[in-house]
PDB file of N, CA and C in Angstrom:
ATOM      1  N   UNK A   1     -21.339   2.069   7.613  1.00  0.00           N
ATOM      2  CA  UNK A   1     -20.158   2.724   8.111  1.00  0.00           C
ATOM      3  C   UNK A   1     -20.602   3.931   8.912  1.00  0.00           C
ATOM      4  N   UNK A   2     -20.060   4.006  10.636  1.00  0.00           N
ATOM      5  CA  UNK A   2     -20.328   5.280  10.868  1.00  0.00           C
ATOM      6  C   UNK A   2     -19.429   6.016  11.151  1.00  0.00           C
ATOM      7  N   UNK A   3     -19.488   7.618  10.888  1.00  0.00           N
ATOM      8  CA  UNK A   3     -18.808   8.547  11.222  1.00  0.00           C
ATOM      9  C   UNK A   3     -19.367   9.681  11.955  1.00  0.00           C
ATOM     10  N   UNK A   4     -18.867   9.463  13.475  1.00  0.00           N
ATOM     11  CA  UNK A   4     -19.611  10.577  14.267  1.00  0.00           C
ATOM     12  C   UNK A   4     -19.180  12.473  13.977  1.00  0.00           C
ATOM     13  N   UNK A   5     -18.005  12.661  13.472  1.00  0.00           N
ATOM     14  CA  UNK A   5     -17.424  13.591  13.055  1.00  0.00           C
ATOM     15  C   UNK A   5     -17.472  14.407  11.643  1.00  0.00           C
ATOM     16  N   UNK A   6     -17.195  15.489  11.863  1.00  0.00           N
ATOM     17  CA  UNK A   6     -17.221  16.456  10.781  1.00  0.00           C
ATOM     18  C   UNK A   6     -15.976  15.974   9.623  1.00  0.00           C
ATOM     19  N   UNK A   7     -16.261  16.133   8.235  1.00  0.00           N
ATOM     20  CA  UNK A   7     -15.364  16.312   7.584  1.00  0.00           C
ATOM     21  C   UNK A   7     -13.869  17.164   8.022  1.00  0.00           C
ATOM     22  N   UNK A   8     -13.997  18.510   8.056  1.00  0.00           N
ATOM     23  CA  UNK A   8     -12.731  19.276   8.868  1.00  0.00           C
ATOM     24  C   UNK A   8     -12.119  18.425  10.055  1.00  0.00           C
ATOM     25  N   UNK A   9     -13.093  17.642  10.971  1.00  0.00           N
ATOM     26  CA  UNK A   9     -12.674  17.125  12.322  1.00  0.00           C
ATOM     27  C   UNK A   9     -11.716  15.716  11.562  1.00  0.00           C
ATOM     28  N   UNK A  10     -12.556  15.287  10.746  1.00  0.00           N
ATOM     29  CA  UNK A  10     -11.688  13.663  10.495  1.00  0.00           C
ATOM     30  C   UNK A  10     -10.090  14.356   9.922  1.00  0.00           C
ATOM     31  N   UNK A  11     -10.457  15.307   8.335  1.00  0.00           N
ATOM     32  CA  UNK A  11      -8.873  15.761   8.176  1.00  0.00           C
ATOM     33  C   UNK A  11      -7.882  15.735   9.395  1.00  0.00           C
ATOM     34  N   UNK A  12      -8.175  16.992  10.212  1.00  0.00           N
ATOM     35  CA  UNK A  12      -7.517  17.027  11.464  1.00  0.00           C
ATOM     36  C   UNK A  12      -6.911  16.103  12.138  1.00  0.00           C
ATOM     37  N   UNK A  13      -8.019  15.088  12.387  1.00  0.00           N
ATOM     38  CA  UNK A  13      -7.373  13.598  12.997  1.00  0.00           C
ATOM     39  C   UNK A  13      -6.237  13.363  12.468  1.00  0.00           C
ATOM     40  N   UNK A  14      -6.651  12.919  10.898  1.00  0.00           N
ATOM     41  CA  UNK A  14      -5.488  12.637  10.280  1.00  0.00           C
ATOM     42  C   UNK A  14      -4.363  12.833  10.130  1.00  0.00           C
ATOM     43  N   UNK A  15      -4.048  13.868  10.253  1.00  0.00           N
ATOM     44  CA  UNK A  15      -3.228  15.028  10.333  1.00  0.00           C
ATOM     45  C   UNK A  15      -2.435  14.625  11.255  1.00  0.00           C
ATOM     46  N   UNK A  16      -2.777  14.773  12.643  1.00  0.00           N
ATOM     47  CA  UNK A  16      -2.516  14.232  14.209  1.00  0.00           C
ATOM     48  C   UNK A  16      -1.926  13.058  14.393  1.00  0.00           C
ATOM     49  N   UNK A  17      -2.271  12.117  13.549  1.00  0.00           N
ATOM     50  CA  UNK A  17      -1.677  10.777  13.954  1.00  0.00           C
ATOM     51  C   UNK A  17      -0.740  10.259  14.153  1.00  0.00           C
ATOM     52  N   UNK A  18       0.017  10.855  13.276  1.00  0.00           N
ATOM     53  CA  UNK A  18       1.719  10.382  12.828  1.00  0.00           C
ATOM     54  C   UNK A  18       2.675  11.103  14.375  1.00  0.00           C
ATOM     55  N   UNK A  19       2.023  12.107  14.889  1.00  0.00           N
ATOM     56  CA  UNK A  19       2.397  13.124  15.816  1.00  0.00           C
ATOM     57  C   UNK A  19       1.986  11.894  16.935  1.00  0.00           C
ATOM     58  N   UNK A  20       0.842  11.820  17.103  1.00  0.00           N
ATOM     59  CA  UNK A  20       0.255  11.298  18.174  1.00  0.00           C
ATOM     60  C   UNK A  20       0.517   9.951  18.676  1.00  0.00           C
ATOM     61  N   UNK A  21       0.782   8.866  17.489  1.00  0.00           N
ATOM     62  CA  UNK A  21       1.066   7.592  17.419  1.00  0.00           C
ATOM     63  C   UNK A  21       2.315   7.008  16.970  1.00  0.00           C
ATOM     64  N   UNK A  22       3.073   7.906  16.067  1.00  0.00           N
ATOM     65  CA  UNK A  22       4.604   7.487  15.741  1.00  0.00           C
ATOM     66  C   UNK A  22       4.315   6.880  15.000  1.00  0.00           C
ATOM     67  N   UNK A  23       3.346   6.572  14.214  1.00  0.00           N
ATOM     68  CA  UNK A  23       3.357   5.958  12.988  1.00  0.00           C
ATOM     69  C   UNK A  23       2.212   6.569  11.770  1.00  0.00           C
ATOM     70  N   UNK A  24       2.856   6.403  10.478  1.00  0.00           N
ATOM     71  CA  UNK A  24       2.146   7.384   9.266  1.00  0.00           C
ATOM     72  C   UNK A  24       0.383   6.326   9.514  1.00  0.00           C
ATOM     73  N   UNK A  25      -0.330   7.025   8.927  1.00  0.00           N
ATOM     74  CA  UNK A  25      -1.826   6.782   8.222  1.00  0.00           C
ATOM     75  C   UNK A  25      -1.375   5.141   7.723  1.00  0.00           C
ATOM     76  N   UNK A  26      -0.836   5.487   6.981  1.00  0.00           N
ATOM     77  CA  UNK A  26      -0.506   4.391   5.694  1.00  0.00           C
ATOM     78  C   UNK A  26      -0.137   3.178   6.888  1.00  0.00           C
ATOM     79  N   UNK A  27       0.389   3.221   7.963  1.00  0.00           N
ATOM     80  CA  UNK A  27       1.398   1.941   8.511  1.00  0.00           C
ATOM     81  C   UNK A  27       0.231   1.536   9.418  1.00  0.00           C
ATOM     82  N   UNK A  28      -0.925   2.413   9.917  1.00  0.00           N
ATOM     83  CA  UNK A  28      -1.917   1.820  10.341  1.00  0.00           C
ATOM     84  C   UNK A  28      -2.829   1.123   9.465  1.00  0.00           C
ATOM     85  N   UNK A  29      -3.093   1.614   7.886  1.00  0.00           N
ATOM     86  CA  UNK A  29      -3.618   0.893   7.119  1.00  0.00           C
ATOM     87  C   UNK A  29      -3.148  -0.578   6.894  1.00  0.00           C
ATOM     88  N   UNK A  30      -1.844  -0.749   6.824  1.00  0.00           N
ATOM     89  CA  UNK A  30      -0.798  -1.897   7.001  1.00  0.00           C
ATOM     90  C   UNK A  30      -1.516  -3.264   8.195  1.00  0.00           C
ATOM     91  N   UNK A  31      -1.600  -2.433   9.424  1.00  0.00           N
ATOM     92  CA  UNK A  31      -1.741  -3.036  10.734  1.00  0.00           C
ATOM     93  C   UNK A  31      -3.540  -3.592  10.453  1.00  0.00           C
ATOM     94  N   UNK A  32      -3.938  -3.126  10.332  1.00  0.00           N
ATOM     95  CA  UNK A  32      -5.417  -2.859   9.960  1.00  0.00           C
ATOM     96  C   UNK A  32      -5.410  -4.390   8.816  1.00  0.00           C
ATOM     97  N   UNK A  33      -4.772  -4.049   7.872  1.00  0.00           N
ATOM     98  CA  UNK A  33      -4.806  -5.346   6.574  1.00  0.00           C
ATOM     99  C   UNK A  33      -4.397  -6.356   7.068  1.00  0.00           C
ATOM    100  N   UNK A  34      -2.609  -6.717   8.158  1.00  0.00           N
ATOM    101  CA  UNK A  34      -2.393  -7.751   8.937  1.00  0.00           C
ATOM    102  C   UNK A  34      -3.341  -8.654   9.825  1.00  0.00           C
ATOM    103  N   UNK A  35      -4.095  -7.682  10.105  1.00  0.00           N
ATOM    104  CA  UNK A  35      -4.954  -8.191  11.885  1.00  0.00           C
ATOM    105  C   UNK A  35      -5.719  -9.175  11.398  1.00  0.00           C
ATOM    106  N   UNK A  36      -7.027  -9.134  12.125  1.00  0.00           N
ATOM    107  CA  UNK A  36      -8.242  -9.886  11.985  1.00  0.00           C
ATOM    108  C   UNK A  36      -8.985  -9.572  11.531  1.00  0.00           C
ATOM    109  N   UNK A  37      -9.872 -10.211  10.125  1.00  0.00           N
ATOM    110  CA  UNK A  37     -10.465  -9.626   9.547  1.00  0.00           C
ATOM    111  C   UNK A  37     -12.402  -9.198  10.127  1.00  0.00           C
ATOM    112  N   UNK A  38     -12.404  -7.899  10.062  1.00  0.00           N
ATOM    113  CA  UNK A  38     -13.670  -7.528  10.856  1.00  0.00           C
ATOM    114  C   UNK A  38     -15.062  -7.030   9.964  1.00  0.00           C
ATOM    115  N   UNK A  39     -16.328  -7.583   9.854  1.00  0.00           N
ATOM    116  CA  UNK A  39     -16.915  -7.253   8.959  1.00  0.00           C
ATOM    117  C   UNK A  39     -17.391  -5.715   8.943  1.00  0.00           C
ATOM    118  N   UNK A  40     -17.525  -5.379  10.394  1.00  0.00           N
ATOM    119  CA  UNK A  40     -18.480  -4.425  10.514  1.00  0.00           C
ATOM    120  C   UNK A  40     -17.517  -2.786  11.427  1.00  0.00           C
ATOM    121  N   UNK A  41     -17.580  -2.096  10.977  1.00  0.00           N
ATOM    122  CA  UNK A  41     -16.922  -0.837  11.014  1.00  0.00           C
ATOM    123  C   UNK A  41     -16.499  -0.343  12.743  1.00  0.00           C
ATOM    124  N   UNK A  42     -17.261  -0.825  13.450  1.00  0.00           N
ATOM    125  CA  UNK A  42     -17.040  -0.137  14.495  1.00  0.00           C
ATOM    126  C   UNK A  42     -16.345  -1.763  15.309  1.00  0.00           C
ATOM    127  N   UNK A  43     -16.227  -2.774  15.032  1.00  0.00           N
ATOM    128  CA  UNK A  43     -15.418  -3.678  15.654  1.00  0.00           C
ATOM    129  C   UNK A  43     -14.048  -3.654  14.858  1.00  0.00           C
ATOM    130  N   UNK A  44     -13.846  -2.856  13.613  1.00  0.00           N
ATOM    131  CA  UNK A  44     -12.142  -2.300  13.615  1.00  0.00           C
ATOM    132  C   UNK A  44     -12.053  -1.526  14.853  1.00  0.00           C
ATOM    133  N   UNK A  45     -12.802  -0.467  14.398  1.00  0.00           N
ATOM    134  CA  UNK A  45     -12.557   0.676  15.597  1.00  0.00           C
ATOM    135  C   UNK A  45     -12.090   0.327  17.245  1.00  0.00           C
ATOM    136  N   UNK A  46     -12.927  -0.827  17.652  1.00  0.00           N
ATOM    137  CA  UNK A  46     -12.701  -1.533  18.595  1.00  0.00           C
ATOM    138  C   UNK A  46     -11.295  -2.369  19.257  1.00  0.00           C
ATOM    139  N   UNK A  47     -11.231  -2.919  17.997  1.00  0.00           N
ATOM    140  CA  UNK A  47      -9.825  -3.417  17.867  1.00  0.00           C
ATOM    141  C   UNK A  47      -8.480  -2.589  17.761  1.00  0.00           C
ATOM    142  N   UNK A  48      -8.378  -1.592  16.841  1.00  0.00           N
ATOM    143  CA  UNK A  48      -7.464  -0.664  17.096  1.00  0.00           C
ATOM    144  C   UNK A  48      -7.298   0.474  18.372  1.00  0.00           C
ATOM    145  N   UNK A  49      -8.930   0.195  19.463  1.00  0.00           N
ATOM    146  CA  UNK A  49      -8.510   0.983  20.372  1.00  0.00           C
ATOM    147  C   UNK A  49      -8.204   0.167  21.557  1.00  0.00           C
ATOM    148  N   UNK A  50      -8.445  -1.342  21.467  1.00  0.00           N
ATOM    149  CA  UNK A  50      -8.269  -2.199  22.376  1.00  0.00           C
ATOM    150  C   UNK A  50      -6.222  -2.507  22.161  1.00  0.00           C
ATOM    151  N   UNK A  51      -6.353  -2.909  21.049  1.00  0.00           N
ATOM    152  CA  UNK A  51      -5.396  -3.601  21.044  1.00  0.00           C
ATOM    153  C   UNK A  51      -3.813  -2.715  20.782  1.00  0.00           C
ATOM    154  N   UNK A  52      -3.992  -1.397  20.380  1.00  0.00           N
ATOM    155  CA  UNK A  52      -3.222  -0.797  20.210  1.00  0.00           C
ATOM    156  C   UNK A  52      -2.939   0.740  21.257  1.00  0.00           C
ATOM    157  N   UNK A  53      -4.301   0.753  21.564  1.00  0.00           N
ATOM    158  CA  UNK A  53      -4.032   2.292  22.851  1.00  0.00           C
ATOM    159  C   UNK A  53      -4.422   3.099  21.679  1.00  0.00           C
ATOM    160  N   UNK A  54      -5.117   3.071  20.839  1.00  0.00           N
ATOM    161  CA  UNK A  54      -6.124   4.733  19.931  1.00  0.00           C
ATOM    162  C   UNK A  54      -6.951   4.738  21.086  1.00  0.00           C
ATOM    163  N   UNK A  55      -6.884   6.650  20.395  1.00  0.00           N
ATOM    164  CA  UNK A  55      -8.404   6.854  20.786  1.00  0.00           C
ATOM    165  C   UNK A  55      -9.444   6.369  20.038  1.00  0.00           C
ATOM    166  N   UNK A  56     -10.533   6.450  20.622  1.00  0.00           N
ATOM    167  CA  UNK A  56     -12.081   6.127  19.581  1.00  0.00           C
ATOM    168  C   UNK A  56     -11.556   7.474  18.468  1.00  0.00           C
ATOM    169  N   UNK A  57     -11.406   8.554  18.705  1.00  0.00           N
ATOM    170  CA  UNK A  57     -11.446   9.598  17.439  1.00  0.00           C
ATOM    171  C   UNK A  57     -10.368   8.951  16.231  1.00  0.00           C
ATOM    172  N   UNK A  58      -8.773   9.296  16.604  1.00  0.00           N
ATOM    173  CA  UNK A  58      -8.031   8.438  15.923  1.00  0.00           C
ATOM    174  C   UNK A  58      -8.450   6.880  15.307  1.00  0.00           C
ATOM    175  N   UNK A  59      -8.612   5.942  16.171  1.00  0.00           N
ATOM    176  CA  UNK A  59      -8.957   4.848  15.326  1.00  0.00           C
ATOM    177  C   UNK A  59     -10.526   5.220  14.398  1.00  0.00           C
ATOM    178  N   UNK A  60     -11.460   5.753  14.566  1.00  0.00           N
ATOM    179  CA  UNK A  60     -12.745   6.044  13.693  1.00  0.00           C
ATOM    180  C   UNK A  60     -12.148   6.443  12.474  1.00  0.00           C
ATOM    181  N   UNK A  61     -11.164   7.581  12.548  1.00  0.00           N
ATOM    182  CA  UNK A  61     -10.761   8.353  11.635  1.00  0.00           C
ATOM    183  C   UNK A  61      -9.650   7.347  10.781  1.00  0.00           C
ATOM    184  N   UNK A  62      -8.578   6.361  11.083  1.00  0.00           N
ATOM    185  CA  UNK A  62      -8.069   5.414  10.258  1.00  0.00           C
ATOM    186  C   UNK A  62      -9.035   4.584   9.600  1.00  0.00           C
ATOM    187  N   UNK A  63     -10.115   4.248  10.527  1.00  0.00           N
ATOM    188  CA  UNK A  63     -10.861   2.553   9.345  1.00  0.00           C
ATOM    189  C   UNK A  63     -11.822   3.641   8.784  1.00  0.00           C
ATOM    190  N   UNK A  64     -12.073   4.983   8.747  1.00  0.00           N
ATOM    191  CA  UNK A  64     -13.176   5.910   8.160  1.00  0.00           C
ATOM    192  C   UNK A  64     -12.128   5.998   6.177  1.00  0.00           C
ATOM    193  N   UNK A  65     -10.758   6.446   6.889  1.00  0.00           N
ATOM    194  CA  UNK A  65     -10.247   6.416   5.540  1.00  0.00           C
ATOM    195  C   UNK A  65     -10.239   5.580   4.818  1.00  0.00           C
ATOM    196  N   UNK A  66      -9.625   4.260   5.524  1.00  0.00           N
ATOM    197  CA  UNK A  66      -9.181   3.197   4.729  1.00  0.00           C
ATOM    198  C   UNK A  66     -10.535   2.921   3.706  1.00  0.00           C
ATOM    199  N   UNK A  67     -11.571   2.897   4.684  1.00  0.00           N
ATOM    200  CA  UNK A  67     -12.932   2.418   3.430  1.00  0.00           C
ATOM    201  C   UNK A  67     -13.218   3.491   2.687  1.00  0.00           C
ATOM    202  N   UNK A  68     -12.737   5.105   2.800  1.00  0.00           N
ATOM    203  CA  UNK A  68     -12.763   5.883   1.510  1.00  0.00           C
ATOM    204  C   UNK A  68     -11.685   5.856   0.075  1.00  0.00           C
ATOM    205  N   UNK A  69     -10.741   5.086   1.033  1.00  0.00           N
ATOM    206  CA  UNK A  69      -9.971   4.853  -0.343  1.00  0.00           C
ATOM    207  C   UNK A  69     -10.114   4.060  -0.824  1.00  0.00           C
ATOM    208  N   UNK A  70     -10.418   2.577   0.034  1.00  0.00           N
ATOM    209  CA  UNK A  70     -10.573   1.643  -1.055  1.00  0.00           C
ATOM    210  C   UNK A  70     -12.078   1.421  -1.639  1.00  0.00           C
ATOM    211  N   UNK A  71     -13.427   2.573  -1.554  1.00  0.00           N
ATOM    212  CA  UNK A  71     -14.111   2.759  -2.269  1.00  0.00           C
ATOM    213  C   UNK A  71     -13.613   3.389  -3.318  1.00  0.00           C
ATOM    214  N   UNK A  72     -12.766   4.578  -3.518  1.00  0.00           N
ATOM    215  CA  UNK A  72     -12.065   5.599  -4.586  1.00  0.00           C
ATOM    216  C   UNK A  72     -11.501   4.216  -5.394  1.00  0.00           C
ATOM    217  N   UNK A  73     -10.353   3.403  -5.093  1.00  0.00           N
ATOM    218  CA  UNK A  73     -10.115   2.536  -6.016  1.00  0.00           C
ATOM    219  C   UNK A  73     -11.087   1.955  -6.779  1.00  0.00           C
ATOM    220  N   UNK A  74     -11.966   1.452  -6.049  1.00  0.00           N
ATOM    221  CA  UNK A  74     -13.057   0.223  -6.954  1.00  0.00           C
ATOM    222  C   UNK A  74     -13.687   1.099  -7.956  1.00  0.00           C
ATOM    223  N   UNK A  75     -13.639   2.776  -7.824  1.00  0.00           N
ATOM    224  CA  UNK A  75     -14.199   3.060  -8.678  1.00  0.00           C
ATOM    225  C   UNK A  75     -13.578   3.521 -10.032  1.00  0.00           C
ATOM    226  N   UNK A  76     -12.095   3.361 -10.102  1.00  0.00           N
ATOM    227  CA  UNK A  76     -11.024   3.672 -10.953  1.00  0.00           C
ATOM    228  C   UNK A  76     -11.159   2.908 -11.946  1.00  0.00           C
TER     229      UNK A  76
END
């Protein structure tokens, strides 16, 4: 998994999105689970900036979360 950004920088993103895209974190996680399934981290990234109009920062920062949470689950 890569992340070219700072911790503070990804929050931020996050933050931004709902502003930036009209839709919450969570409804891109949604879109993300619908699509095509992608093994490798930076061909999400790809896909959410192809197919939807993200930026590379925004989309890094959605598939950066999604695999921190659903590491946090597996470890519950």
């Amino acid at each position: 998994m890569s992340l070219n950004h700072s911790e503070e920088t990804h929050r931020n993103l996050l933050a931004r999105i709902p502003q930036v895209t009209g839709r919450e974190v969570t409804e891109w996680f949604q879109v993300m689970e619908d699509g095509p399934a992608f093994g490798r981290f930076e061909d999400r990234v790809k896909w959410l900036r192809d197919e939807h109009g993200l930026s590379h920062g925004h989309a890094t920062a959605i598939v950066h979360e999604l695999h921190v949470r659903r590491a946090a689950r597996s470890f519950q």
